[in-house]
C-alpha atoms as a PDB file:
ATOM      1  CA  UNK A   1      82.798  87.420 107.134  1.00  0.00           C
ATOM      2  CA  UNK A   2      80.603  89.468 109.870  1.00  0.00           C
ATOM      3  CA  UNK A   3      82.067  87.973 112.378  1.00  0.00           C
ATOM      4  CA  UNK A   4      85.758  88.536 111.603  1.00  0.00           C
ATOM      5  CA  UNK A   5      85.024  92.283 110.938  1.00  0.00           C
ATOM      6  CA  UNK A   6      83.555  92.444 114.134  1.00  0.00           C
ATOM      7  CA  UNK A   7      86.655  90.705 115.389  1.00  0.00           C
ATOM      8  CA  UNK A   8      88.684  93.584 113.820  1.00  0.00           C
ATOM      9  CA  UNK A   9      86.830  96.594 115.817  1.00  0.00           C
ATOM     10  CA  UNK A  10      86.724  94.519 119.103  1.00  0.00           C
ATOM     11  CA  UNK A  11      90.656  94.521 118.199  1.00  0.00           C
ATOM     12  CA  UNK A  12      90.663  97.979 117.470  1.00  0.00           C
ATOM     13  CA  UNK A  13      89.264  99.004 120.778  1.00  0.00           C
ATOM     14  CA  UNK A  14      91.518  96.744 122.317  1.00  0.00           C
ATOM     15  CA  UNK A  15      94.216  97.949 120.909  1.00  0.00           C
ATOM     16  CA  UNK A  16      93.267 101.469 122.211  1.00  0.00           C
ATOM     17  CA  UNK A  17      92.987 100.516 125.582  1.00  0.00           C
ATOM     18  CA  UNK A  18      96.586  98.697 125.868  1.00  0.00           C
ATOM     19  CA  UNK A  19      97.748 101.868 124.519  1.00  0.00           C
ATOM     20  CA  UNK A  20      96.727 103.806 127.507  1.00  0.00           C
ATOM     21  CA  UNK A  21      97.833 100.739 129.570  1.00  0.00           C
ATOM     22  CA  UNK A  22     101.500 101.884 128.220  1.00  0.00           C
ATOM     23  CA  UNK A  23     101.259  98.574 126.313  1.00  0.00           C
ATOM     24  CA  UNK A  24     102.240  99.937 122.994  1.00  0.00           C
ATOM     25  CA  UNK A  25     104.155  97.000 121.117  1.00  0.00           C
ATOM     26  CA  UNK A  26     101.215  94.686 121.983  1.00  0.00           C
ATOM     27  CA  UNK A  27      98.946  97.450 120.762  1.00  0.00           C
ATOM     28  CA  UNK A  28     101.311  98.013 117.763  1.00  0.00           C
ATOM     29  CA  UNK A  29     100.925  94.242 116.996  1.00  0.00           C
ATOM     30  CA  UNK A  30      97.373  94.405 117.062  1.00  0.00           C
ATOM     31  CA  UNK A  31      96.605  97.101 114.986  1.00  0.00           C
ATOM     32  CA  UNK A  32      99.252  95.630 112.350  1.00  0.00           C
ATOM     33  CA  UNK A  33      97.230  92.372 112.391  1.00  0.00           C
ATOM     34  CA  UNK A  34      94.312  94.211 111.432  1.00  0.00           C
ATOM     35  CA  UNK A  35      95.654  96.329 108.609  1.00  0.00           C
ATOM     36  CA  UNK A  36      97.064  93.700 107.063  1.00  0.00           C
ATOM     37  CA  UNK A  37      94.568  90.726 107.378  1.00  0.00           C
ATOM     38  CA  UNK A  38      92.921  89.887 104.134  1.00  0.00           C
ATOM     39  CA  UNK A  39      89.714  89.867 105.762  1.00  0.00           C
ATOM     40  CA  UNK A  40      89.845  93.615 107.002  1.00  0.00           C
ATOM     41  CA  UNK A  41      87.305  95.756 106.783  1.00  0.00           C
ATOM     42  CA  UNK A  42      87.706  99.391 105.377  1.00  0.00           C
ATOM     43  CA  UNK A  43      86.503 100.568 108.547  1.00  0.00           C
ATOM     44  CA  UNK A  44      88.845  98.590 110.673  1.00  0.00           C
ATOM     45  CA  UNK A  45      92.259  99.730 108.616  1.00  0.00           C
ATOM     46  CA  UNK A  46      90.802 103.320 108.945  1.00  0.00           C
ATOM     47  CA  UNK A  47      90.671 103.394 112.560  1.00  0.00           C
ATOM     48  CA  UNK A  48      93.341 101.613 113.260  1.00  0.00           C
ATOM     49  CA  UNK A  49      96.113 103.686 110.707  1.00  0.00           C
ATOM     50  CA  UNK A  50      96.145 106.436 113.275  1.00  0.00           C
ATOM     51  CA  UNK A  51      96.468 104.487 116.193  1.00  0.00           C
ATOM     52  CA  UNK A  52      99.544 102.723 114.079  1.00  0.00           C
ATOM     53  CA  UNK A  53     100.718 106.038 113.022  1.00  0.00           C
ATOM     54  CA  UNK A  54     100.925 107.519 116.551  1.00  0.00           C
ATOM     55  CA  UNK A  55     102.347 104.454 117.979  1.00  0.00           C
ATOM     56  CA  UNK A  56     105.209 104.477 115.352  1.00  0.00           C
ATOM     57  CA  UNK A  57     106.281 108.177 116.200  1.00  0.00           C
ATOM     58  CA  UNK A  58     106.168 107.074 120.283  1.00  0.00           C
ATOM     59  CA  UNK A  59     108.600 104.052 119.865  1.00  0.00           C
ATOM     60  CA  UNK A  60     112.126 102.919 118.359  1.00  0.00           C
ATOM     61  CA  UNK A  61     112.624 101.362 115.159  1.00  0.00           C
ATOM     62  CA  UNK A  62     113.348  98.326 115.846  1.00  0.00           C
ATOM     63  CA  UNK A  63     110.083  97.685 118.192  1.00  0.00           C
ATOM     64  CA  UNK A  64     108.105  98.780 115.333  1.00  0.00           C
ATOM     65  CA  UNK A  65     109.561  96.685 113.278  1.00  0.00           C
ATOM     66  CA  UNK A  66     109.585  93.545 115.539  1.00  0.00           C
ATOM     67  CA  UNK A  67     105.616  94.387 116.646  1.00  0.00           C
ATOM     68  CA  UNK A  68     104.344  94.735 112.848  1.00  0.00           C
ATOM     69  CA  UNK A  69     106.253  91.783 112.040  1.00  0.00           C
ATOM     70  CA  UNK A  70     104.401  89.839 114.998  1.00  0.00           C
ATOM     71  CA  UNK A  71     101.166  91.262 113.955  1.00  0.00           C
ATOM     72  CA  UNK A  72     101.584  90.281 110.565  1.00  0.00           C
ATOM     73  CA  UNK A  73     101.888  86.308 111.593  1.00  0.00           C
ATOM     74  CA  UNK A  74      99.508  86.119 113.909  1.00  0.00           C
ATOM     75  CA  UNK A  75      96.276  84.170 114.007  1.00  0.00           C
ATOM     76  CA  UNK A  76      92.708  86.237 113.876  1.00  0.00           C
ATOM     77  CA  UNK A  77      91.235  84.195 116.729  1.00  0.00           C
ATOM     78  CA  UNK A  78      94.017  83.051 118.078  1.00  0.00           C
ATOM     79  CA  UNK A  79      94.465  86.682 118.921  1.00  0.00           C
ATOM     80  CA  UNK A  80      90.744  87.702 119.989  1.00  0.00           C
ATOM     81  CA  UNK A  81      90.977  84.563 122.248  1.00  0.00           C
ATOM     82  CA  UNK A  82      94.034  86.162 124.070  1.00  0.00           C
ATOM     83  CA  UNK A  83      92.964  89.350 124.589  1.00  0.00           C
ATOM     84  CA  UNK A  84      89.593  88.445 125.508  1.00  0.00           C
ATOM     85  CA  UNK A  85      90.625  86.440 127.883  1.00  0.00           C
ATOM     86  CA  UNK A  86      93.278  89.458 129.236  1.00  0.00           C
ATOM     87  CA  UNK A  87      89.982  91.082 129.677  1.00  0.00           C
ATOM     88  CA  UNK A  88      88.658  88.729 131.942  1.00  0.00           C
ATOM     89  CA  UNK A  89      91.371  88.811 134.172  1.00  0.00           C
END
């Protein structure tokens, strides 16, 4: 259960950075994965609600929509794996 928190805050941070990459619906995706993942820490759905919340006054509707939909459905690792990876690049 560690682990996945940890997961969450790598996410977070993540998150944060495509954000000031301009990459908001992928950020927007990730944050929405991690406020709504059963395995969430506190912590994690506290730092990312702002994020979520500023990203949801920047875009339109419908790519808020679409992006917390994504988020929703995705895969925990699945997703760190990606991203991680993006990092490496």
């Amino acid at each position: 259960m560690r682990r996945v928190s940890q997961s969450h805050a790598a996410l977070v941070g993540i998150a944060n950075l495509l954000m000031m990459k301009g990459e908001k619906e992928l950020a927007l995706e990730l944050l929405s994965l991690i406020r709504h993942h059963p395995a969430s820490w506190q912590l994690a759905k506290d730092q990312a609600t702002p994020l979520v919340a500023r990203l949801i006054a920047e875009s339109p509707s419908d790519v808020v929509a679409e992006a917390q939909e994504h988020g929703r459905a995705r895969d925990l690792n699945a997703a760190v794996a990606e991203h991680l990876g993006r990092l490496e690049e």
